[in-house]
PDB file of N, CA and C in Angstrom:
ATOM      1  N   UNK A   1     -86.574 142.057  91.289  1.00  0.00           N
ATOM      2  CA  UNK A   1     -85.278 141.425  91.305  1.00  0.00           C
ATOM      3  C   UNK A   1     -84.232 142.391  90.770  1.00  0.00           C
ATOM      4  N   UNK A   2     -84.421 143.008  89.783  1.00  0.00           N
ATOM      5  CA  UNK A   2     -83.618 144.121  89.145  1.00  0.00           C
ATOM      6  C   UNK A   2     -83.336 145.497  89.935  1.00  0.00           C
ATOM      7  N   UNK A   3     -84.230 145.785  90.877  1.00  0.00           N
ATOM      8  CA  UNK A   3     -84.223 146.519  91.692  1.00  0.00           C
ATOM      9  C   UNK A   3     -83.313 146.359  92.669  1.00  0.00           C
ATOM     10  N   UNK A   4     -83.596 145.150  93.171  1.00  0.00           N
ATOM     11  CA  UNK A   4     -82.065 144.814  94.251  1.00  0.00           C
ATOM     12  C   UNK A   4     -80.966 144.882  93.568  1.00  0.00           C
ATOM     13  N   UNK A   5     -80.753 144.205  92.633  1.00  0.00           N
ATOM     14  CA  UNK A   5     -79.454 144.499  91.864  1.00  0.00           C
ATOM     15  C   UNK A   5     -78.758 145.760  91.761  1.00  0.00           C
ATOM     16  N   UNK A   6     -80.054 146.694  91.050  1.00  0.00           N
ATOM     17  CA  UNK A   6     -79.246 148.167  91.078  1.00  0.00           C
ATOM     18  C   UNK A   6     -79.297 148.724  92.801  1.00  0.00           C
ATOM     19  N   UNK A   7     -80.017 148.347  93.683  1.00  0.00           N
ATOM     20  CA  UNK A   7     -79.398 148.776  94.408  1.00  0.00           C
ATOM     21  C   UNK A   7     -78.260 148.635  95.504  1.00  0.00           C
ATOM     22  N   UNK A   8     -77.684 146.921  95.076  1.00  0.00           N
ATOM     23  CA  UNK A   8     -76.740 146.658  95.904  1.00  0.00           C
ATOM     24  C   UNK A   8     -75.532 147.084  94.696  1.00  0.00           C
ATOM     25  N   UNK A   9     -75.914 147.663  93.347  1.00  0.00           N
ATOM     26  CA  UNK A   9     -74.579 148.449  92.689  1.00  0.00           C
ATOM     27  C   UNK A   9     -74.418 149.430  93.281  1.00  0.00           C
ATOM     28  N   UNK A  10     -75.578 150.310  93.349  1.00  0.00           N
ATOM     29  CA  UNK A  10     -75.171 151.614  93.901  1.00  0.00           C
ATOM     30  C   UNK A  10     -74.714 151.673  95.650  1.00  0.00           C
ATOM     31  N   UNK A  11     -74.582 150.663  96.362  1.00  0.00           N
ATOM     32  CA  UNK A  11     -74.029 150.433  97.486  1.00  0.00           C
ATOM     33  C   UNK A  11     -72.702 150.441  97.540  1.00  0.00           C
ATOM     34  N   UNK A  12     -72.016 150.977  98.411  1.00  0.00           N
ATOM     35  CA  UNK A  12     -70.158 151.378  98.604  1.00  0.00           C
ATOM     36  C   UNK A  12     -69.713 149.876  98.999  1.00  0.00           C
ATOM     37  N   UNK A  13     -68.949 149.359  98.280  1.00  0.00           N
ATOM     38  CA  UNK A  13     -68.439 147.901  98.199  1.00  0.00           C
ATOM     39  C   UNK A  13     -67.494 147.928  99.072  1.00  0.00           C
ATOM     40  N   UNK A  14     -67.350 148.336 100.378  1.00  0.00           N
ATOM     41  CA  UNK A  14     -66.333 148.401 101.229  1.00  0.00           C
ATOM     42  C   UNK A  14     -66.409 147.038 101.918  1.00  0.00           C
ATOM     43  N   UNK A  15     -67.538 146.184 101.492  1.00  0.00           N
ATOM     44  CA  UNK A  15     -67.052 144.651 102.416  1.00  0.00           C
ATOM     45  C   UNK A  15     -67.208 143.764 101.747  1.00  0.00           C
ATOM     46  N   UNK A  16     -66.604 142.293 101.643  1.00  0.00           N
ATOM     47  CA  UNK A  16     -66.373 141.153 100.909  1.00  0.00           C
ATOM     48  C   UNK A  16     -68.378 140.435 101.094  1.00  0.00           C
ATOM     49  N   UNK A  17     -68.740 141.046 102.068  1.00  0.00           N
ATOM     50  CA  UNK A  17     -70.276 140.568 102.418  1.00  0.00           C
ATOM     51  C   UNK A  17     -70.565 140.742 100.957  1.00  0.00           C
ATOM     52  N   UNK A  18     -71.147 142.197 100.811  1.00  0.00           N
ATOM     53  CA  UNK A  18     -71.658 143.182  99.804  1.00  0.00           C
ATOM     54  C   UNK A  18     -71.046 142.072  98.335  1.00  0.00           C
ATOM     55  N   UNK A  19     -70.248 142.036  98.415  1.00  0.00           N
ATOM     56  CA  UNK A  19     -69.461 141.609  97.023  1.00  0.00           C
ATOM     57  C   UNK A  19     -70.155 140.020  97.019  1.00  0.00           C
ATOM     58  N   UNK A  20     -70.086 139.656  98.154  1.00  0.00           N
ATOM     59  CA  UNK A  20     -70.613 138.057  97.907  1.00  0.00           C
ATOM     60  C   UNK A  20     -72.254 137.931  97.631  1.00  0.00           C
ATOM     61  N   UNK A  21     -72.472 138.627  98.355  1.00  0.00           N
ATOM     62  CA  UNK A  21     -74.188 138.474  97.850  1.00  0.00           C
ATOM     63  C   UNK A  21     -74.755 139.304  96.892  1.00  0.00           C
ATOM     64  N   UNK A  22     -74.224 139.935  95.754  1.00  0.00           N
ATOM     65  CA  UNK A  22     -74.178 140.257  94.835  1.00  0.00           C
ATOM     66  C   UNK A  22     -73.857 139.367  93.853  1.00  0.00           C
ATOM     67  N   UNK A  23     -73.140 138.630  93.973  1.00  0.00           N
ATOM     68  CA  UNK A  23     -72.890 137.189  93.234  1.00  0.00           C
ATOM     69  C   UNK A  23     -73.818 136.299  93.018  1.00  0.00           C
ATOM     70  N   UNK A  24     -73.958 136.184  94.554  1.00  0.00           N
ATOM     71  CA  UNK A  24     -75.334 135.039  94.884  1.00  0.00           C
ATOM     72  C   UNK A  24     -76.401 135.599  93.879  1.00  0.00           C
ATOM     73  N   UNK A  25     -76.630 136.693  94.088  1.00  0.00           N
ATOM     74  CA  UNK A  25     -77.770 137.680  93.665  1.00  0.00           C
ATOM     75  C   UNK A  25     -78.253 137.424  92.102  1.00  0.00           C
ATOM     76  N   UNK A  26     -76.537 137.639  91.463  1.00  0.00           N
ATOM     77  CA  UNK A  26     -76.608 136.953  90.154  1.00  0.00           C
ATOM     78  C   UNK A  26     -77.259 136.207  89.635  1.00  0.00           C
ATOM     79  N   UNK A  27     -76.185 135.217  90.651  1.00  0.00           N
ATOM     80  CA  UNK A  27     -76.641 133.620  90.303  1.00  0.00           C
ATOM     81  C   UNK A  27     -78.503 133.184  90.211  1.00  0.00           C
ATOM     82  N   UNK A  28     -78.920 133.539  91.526  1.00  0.00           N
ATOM     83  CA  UNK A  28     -79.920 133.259  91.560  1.00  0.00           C
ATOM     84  C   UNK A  28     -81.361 133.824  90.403  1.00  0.00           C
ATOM     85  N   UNK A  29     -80.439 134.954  90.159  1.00  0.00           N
ATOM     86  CA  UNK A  29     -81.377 135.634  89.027  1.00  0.00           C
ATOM     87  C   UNK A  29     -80.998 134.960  87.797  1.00  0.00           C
ATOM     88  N   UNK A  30     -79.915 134.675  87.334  1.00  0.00           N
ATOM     89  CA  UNK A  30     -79.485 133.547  86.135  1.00  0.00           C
ATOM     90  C   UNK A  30     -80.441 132.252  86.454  1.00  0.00           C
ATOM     91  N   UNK A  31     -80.556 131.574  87.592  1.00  0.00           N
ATOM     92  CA  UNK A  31     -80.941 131.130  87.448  1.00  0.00           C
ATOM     93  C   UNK A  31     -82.741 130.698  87.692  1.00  0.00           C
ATOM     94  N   UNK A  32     -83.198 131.532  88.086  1.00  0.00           N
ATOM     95  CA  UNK A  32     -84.591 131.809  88.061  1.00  0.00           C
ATOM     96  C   UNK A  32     -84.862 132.255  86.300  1.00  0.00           C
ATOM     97  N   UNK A  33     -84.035 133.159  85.821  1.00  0.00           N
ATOM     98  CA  UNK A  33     -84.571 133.480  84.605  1.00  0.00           C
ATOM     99  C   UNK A  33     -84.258 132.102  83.317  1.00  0.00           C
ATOM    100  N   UNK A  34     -83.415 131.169  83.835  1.00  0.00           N
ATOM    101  CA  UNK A  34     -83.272 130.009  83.006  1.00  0.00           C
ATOM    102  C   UNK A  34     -84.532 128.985  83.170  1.00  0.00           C
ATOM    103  N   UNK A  35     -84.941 128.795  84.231  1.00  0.00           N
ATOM    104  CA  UNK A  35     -86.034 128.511  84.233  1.00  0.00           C
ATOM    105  C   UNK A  35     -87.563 129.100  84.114  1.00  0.00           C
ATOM    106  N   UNK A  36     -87.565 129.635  83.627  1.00  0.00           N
ATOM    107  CA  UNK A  36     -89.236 130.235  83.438  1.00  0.00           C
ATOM    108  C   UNK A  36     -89.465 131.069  84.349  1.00  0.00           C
ATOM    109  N   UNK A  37     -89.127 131.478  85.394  1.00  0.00           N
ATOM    110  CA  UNK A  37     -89.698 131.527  86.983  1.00  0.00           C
ATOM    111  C   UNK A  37     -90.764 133.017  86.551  1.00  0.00           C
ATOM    112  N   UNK A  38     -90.134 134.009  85.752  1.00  0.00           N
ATOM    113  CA  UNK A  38     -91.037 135.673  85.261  1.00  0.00           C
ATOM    114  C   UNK A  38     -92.277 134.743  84.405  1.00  0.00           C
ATOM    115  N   UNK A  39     -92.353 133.889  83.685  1.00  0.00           N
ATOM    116  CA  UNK A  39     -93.694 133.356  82.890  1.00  0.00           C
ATOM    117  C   UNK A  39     -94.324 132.571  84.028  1.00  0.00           C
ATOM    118  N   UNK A  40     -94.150 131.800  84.763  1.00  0.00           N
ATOM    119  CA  UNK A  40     -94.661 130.822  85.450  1.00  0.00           C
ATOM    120  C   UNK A  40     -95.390 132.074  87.176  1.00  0.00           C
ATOM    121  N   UNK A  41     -94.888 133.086  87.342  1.00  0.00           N
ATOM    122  CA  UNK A  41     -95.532 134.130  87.271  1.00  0.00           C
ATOM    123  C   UNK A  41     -96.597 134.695  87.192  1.00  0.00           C
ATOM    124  N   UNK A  42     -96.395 135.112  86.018  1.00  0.00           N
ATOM    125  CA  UNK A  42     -97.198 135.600  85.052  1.00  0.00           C
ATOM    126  C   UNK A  42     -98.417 135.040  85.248  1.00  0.00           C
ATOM    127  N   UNK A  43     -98.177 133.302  84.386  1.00  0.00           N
ATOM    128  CA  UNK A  43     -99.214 132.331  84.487  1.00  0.00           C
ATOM    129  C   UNK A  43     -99.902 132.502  86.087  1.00  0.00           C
ATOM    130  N   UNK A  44     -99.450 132.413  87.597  1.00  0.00           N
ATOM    131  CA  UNK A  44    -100.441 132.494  88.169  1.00  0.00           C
ATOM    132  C   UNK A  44    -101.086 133.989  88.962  1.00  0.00           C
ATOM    133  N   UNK A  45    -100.427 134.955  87.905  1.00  0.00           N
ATOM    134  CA  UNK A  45    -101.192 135.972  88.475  1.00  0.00           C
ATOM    135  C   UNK A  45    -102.611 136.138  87.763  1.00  0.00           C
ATOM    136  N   UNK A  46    -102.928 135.148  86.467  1.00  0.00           N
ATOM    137  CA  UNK A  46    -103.820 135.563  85.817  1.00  0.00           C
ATOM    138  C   UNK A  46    -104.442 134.401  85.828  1.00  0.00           C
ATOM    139  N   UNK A  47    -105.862 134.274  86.638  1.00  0.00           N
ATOM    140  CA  UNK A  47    -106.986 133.673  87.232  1.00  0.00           C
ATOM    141  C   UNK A  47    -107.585 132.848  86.227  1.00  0.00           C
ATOM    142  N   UNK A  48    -107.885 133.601  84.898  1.00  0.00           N
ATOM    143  CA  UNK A  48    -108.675 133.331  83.627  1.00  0.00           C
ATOM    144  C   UNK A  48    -107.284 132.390  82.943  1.00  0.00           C
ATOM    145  N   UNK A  49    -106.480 132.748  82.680  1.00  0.00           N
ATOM    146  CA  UNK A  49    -105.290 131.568  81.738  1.00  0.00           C
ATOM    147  C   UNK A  49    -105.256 130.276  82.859  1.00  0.00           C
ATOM    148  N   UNK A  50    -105.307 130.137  83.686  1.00  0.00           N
ATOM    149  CA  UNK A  50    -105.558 129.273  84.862  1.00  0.00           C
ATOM    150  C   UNK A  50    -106.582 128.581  84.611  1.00  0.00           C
ATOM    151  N   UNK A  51    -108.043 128.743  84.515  1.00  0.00           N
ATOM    152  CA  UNK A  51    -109.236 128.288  83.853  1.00  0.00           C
ATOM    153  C   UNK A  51    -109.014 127.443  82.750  1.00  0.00           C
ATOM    154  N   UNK A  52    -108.736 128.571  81.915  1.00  0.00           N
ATOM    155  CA  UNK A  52    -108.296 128.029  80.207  1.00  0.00           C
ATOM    156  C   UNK A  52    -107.778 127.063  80.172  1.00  0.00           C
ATOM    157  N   UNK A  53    -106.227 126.676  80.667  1.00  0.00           N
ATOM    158  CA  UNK A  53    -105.366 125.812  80.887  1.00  0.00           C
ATOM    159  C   UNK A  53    -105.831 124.347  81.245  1.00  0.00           C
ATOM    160  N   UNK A  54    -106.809 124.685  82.407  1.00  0.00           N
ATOM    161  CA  UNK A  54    -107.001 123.840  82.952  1.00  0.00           C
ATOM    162  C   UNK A  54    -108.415 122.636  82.278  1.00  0.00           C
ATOM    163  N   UNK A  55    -109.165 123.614  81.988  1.00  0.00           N
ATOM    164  CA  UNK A  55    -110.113 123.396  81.312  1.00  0.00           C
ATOM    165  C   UNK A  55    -109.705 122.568  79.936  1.00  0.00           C
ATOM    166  N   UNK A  56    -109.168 122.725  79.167  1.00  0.00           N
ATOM    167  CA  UNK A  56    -108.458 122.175  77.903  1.00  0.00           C
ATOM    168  C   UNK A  56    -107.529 121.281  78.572  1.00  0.00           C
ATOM    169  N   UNK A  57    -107.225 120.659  80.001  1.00  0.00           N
ATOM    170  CA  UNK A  57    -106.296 119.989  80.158  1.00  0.00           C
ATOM    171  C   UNK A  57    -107.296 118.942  80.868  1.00  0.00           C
ATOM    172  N   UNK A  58    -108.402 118.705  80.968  1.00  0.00           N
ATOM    173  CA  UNK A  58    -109.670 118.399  81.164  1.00  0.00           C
ATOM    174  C   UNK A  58    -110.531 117.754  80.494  1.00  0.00           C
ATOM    175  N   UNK A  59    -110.747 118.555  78.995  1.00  0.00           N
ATOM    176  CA  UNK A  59    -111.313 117.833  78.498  1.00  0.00           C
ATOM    177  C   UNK A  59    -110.192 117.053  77.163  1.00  0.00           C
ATOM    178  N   UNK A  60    -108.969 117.347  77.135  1.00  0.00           N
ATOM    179  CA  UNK A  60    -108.506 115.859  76.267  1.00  0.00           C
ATOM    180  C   UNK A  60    -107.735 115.063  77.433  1.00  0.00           C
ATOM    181  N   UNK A  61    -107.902 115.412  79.128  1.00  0.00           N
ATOM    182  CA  UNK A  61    -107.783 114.037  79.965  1.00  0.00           C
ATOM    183  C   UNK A  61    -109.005 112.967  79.313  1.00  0.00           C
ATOM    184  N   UNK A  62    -110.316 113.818  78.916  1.00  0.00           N
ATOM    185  CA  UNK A  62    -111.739 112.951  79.046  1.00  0.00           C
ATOM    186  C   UNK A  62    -111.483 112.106  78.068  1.00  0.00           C
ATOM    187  N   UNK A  63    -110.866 113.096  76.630  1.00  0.00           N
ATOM    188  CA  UNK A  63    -110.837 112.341  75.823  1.00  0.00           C
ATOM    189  C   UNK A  63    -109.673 111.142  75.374  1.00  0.00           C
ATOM    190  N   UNK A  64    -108.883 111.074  76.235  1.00  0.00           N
ATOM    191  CA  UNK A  64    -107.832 109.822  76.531  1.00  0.00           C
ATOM    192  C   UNK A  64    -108.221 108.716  77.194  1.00  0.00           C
ATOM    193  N   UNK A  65    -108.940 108.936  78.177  1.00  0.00           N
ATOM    194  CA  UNK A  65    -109.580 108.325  78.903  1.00  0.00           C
ATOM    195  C   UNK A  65    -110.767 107.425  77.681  1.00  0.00           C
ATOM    196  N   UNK A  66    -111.341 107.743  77.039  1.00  0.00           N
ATOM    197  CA  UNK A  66    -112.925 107.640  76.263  1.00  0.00           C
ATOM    198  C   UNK A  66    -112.120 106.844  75.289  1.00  0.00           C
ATOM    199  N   UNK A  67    -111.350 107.455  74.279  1.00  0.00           N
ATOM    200  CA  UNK A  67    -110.188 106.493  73.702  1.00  0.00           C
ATOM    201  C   UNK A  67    -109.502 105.280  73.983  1.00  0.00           C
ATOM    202  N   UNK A  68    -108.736 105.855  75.529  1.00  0.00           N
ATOM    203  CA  UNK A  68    -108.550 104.368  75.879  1.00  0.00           C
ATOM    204  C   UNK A  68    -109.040 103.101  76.229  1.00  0.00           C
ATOM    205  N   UNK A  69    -110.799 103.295  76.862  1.00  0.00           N
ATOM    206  CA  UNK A  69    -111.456 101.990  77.412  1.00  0.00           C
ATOM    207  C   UNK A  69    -112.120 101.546  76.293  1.00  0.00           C
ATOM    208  N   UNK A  70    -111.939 102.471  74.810  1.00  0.00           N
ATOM    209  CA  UNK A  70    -112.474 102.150  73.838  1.00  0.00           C
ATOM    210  C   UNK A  70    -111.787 101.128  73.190  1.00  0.00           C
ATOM    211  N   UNK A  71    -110.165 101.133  73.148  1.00  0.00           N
ATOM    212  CA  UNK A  71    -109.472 100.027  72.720  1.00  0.00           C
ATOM    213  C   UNK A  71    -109.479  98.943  73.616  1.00  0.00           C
ATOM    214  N   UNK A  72    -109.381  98.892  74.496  1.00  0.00           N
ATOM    215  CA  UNK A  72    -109.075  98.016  75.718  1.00  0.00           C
ATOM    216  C   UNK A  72    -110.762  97.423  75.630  1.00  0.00           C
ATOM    217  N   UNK A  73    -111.696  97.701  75.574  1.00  0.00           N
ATOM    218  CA  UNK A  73    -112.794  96.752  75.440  1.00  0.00           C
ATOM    219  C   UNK A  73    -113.054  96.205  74.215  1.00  0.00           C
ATOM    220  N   UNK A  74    -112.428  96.702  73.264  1.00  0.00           N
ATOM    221  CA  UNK A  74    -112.458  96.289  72.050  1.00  0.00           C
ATOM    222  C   UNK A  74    -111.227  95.175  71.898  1.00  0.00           C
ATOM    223  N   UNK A  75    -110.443  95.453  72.620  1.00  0.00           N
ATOM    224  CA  UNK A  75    -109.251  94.124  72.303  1.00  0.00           C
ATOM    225  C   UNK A  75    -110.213  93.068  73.364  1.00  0.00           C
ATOM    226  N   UNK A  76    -110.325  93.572  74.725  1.00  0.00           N
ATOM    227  CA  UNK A  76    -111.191  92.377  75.097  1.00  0.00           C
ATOM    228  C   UNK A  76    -111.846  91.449  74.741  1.00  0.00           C
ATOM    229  N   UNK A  77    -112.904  91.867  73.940  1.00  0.00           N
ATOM    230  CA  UNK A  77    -113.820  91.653  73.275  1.00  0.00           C
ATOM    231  C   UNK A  77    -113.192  90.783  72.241  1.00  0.00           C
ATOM    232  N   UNK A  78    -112.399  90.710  71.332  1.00  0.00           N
ATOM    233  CA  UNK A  78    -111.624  90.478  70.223  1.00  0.00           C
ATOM    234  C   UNK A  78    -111.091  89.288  71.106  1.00  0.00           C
ATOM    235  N   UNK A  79    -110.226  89.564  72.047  1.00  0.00           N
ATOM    236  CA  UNK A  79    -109.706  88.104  72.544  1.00  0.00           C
ATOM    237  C   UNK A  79    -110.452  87.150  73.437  1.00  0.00           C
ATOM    238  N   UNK A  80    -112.154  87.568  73.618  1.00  0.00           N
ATOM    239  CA  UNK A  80    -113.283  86.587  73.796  1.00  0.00           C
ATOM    240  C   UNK A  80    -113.328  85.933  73.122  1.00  0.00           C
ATOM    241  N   UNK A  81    -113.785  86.238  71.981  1.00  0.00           N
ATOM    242  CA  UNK A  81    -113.959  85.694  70.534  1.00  0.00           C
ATOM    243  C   UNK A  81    -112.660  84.853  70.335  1.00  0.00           C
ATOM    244  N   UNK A  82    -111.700  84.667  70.794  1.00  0.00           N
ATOM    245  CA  UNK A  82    -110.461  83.821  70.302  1.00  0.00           C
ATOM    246  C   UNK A  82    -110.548  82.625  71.466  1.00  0.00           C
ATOM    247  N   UNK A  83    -111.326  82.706  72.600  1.00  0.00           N
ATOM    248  CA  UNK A  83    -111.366  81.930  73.566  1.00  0.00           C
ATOM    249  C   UNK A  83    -112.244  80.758  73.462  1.00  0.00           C
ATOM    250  N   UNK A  84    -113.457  81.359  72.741  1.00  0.00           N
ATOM    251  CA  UNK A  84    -114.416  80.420  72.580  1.00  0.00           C
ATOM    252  C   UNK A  84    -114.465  79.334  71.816  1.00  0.00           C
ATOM    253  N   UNK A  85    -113.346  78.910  71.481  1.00  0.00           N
ATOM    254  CA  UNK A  85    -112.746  77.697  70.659  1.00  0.00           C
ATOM    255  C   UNK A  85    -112.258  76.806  71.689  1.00  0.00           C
ATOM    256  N   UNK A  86    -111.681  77.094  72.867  1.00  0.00           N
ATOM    257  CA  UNK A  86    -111.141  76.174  73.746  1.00  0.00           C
ATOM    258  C   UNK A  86    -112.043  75.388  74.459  1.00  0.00           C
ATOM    259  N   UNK A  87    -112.094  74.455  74.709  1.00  0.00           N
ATOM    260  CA  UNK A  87    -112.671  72.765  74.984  1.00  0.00           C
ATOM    261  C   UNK A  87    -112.607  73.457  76.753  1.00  0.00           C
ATOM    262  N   UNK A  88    -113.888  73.203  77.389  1.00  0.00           N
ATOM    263  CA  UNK A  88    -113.829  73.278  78.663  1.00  0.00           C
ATOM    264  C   UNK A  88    -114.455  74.941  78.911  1.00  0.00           C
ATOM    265  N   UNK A  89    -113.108  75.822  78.955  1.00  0.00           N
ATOM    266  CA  UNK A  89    -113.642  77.264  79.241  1.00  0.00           C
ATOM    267  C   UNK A  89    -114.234  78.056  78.008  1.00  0.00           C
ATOM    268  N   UNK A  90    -114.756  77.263  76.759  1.00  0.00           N
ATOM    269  CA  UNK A  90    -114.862  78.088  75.416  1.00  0.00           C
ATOM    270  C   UNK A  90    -116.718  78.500  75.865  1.00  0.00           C
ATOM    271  N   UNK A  91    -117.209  77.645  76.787  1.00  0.00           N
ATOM    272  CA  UNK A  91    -118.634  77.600  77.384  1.00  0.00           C
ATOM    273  C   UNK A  91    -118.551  78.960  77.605  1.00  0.00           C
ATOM    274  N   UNK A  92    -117.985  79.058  78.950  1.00  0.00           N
ATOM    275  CA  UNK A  92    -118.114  79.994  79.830  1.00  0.00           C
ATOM    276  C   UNK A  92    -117.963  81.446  78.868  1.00  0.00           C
ATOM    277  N   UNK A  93    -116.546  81.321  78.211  1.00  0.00           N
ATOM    278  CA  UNK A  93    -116.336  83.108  77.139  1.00  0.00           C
ATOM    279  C   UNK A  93    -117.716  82.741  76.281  1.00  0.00           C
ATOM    280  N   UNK A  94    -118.249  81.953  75.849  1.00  0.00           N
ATOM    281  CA  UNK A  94    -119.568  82.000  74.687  1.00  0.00           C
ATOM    282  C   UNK A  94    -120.623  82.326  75.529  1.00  0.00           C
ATOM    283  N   UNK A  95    -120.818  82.303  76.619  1.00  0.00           N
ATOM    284  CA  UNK A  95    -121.880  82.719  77.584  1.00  0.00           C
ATOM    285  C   UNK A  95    -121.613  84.772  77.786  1.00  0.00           C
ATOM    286  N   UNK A  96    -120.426  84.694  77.986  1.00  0.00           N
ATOM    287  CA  UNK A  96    -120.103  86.396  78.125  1.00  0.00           C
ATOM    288  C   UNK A  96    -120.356  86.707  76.630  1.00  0.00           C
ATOM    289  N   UNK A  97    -120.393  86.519  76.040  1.00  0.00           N
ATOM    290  CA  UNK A  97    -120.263  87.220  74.142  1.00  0.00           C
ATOM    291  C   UNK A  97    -121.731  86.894  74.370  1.00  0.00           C
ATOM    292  N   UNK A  98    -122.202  86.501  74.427  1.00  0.00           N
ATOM    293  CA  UNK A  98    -123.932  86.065  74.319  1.00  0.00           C
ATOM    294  C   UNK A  98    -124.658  87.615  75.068  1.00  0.00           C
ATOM    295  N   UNK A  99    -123.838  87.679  76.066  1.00  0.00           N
ATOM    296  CA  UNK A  99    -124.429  88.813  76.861  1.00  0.00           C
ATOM    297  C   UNK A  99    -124.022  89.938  76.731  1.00  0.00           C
ATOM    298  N   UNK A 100    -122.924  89.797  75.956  1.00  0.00           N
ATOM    299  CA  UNK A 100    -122.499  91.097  75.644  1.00  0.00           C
ATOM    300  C   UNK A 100    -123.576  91.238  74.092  1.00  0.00           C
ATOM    301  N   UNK A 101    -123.528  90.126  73.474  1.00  0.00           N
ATOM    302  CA  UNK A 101    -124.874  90.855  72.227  1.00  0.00           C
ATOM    303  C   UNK A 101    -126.242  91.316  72.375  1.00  0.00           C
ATOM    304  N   UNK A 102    -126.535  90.620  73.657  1.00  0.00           N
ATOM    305  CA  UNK A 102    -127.520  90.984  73.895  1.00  0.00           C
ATOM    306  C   UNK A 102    -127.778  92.192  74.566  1.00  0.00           C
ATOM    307  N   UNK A 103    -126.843  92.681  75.386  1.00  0.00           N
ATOM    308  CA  UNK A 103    -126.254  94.259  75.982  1.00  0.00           C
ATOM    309  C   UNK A 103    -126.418  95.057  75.307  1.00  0.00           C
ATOM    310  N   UNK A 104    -125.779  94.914  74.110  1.00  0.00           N
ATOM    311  CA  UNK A 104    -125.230  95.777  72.763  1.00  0.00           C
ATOM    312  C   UNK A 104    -126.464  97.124  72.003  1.00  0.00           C
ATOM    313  N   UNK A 105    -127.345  95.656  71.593  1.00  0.00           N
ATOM    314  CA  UNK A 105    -128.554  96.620  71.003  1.00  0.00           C
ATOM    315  C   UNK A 105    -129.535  97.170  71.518  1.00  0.00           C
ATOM    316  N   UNK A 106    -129.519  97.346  73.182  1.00  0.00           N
ATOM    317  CA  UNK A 106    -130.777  97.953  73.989  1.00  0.00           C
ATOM    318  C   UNK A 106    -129.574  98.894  74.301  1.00  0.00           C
ATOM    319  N   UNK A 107    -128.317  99.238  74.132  1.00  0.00           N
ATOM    320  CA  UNK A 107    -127.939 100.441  74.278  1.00  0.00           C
ATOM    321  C   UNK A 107    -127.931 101.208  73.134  1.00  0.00           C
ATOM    322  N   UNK A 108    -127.987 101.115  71.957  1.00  0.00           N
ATOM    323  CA  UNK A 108    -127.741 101.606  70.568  1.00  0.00           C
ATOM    324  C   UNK A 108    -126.185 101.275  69.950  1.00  0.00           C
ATOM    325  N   UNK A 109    -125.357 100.295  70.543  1.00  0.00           N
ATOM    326  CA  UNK A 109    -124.263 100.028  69.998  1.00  0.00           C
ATOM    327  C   UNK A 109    -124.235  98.514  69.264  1.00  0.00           C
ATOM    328  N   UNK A 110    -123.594  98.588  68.108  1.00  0.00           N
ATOM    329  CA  UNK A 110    -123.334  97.871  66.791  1.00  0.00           C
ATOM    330  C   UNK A 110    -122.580  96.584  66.901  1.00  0.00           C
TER     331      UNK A 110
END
């Protein structure tokens, strides 16, 4: 990019062309360099930071994921237990909690 630059300086400015796309030229380099565009680059010329990146972006997806169905079955679970008081459907949630205890300890969970 710097290369074009110096060489549309060292070009004879005899036309309003020359002068305008030298501007542009600017601009576009202002604004490529405001955004990242030389790091982002960088980043995919190198195969291995690509890996890395990705890899670590991988395994705490797993671990958001592992976290989240961990609360979400645990509130479940929690608002079973609040169901089984109700007259009519308290049967049916005391039948799921039944099976979920019995689930529980042939997997090793508490």
């Amino acid at each position: 990019m710097n290369k074009i630059i110096k060489a549309f300086k060292k070009a004879p400015k005899n036309t309003k062309d020359i002068e305008a796309a030298q501007k542009e030229l600017h601009n576009l380099k202002r604004i490529l360099d405001g955004a990242g565009f030389s790091d982002f680059v960088r980043y995919l010329r190198s195969p291995w930071r690509i890996m890395w990146v990705n890899f670590w972006a991988g395994v705490f997806r797993g671990l958001g994921i592992l976290i989240g169905m961990t609360v979400v079955v645990a509130l479940l679970v929690w608002f079973l237990t609040k169901l089984v008081d109700f007259p009519l459907i308290g049967e049916y949630f005391e039948q799921m909690l039944d099976a979920i205890k019995i689930y529980a300890p042939t997997n090793g969970i508490r």
